[in-house]
Protein backbone atom coordinates (compact mmCIF):
# COMPACT_ATOMS: atom_id res chain seq x y z
CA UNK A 1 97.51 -68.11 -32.20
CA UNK A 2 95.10 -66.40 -29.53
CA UNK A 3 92.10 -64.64 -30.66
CA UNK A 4 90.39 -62.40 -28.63
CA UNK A 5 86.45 -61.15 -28.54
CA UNK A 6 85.08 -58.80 -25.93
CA UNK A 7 82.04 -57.25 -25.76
CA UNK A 8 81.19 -54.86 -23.52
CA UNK A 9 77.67 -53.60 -21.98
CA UNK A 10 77.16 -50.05 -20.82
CA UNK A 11 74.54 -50.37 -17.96
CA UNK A 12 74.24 -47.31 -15.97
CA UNK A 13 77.41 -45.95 -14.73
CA UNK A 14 79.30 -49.13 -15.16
CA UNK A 15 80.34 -51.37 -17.78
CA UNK A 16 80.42 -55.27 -17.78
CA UNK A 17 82.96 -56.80 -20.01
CA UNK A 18 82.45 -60.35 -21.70
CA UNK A 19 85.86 -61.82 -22.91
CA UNK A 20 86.12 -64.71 -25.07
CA UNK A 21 89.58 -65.85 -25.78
CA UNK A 22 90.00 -69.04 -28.27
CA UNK A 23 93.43 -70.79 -28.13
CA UNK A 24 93.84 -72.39 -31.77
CA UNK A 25 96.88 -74.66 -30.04
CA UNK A 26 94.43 -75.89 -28.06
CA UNK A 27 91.81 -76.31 -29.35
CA UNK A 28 93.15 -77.47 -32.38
CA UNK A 29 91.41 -75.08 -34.99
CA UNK A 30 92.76 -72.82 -37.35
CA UNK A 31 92.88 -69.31 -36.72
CA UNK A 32 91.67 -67.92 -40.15
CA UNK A 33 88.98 -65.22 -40.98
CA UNK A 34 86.66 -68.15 -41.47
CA UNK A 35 87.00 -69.10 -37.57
CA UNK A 36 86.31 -65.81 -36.70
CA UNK A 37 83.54 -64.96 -38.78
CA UNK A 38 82.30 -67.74 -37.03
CA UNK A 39 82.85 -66.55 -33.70
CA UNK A 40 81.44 -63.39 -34.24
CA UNK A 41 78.00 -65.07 -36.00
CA UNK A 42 77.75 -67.02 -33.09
CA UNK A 43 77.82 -63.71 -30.59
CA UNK A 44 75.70 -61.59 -33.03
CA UNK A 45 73.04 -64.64 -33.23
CA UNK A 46 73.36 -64.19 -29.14
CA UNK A 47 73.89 -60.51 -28.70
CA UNK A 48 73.03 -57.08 -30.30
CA UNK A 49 76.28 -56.53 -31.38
CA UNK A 50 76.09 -52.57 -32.18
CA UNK A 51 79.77 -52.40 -33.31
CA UNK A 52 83.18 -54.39 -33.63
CA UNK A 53 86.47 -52.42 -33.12
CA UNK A 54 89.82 -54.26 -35.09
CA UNK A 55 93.27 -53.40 -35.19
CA UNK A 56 93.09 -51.07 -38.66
CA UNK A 57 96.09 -53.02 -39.32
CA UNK A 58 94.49 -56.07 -40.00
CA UNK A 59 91.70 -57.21 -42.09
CA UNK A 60 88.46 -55.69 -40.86
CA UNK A 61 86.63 -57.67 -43.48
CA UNK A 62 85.23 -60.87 -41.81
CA UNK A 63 83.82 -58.58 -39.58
CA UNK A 64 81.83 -56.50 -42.73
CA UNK A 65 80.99 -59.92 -43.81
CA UNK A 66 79.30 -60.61 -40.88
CA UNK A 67 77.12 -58.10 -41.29
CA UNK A 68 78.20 -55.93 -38.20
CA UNK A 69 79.64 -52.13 -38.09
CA UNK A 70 83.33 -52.82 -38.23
CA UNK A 71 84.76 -49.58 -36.57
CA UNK A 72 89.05 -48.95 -36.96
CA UNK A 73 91.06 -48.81 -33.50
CA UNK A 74 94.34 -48.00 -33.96
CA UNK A 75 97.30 -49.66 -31.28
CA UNK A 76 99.71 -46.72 -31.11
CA UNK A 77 100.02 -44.17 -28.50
CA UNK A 78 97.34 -41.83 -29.80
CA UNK A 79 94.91 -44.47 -30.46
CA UNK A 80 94.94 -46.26 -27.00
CA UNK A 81 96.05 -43.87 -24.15
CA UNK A 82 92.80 -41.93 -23.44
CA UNK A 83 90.64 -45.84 -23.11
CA UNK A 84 93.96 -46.98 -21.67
CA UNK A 85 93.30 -44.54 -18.68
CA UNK A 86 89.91 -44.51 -18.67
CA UNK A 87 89.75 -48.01 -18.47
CA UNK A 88 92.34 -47.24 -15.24
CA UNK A 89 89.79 -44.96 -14.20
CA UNK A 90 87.05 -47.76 -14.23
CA UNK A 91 88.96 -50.39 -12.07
CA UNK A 92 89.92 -47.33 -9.38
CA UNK A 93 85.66 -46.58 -9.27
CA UNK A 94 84.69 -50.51 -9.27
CA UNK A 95 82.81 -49.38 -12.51
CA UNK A 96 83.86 -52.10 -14.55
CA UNK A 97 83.03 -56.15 -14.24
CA UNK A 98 84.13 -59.28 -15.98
CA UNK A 99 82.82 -62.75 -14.68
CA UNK A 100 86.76 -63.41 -13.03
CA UNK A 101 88.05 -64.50 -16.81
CA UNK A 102 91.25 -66.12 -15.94
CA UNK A 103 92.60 -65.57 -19.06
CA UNK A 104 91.70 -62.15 -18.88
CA UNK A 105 93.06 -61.84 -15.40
CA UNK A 106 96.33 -63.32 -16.25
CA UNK A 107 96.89 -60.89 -19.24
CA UNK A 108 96.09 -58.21 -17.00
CA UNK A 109 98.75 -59.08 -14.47
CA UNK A 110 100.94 -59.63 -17.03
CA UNK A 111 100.73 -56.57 -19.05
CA UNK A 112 102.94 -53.35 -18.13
CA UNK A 113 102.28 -49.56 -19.18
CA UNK A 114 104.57 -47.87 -21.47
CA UNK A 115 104.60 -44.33 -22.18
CA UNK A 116 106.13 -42.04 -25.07
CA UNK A 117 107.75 -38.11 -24.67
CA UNK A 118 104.23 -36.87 -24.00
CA UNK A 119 103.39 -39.20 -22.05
CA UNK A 120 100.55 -41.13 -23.59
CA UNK A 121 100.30 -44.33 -22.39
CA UNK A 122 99.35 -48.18 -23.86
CA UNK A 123 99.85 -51.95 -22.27
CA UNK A 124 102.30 -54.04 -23.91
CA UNK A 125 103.70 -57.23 -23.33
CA UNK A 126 105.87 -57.39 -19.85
CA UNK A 127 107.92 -60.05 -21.55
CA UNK A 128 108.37 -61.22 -24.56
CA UNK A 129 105.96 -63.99 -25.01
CA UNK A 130 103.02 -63.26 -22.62
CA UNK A 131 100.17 -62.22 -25.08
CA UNK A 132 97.68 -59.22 -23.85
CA UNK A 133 95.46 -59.43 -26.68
CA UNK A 134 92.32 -59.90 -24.43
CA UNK A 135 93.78 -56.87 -22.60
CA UNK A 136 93.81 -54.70 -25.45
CA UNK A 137 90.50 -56.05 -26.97
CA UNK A 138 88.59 -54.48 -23.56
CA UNK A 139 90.35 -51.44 -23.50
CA UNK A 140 88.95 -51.08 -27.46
CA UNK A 141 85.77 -52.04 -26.56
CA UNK A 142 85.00 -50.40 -23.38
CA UNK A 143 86.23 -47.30 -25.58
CA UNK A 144 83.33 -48.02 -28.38
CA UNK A 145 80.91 -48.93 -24.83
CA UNK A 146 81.61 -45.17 -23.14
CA UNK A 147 80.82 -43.87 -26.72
CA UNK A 148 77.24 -45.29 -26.47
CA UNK A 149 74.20 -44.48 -24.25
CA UNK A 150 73.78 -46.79 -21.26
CA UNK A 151 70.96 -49.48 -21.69
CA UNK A 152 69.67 -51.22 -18.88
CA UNK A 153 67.72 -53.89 -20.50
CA UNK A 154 69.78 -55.61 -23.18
CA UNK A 155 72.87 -53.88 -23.15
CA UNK A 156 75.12 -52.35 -26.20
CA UNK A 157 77.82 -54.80 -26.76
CA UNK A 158 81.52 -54.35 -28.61
């Protein structure tokens, strides 16, 4: 399984995205709430983590247990289209960098936009077994990132 962290610093008019994607075939490790409490402790012990977004889907816990705001982001149509095409928005004004993630990149390129009758609009997978998940996790937290006053010294990071 592919977990996906990615914080995200408002500085000025611009956001710089950090992705962190851990492979668990890989790298050999399991993929349990345990690794990514982990994760995250390591980050927080790095960064001033002002908020984590999660699929409410899933269990939001390990992120309450590491002692950071856990915020809900839901994955359906209502949820993602606005960041969805602001994030769009961002890449047409050069207002958003990432350090040339290759993982990231890849997910990009491989991701295609679906809309429904209203036309809302979220990524999903242009085939069956190319994972986006580092996709979505910068849409969600460039989302919490424009929801936060810029700070040019140290950043707010998702």
């Amino acid at each position: 399984g592919l977990t996906s962290i990615c914080l995200a610093f408002p500085i000025h008019d611009q956001i710089t995205v950090l992705p962190f994607l851990v492979d668990s075939n890989y790298w050999g490790v399991s993929q349990s709430d345990a690794h990514r409490r982990f994760c995250l402790k390591l980050l927080a012990n790095r960064y001033d983590i002002r908020q984590v977004a999660f699929d409410r889907w899933k269990n939001g816990q390990f992120i309450l247990d590491c002692g950071l705001n856990a915020v809900q982001f839901g994955q359906g149509f209502a949820s993602m289209s606005e960041p969805t095409r602001s994030l769009q928005e961002r890449i047409r004004q050069n207002t958003i960098k990432h350090p040339d993630n290759q993982g990231l990149n890849k997910m990009v390129f491989d991701a295609k936009l679906v809309s429904d009758a209203v036309g809302n609009i979220k990524p999903c997978y242009a085939t069956g077994d190319t994972p986006i998940i580092g996709m979505v996790a910068m849409i969600m937290a460039c989302a919490l990132a424009e929801n936060q006053p810029p700070d040019s010294h140290h950043g707010n990071i998702r």
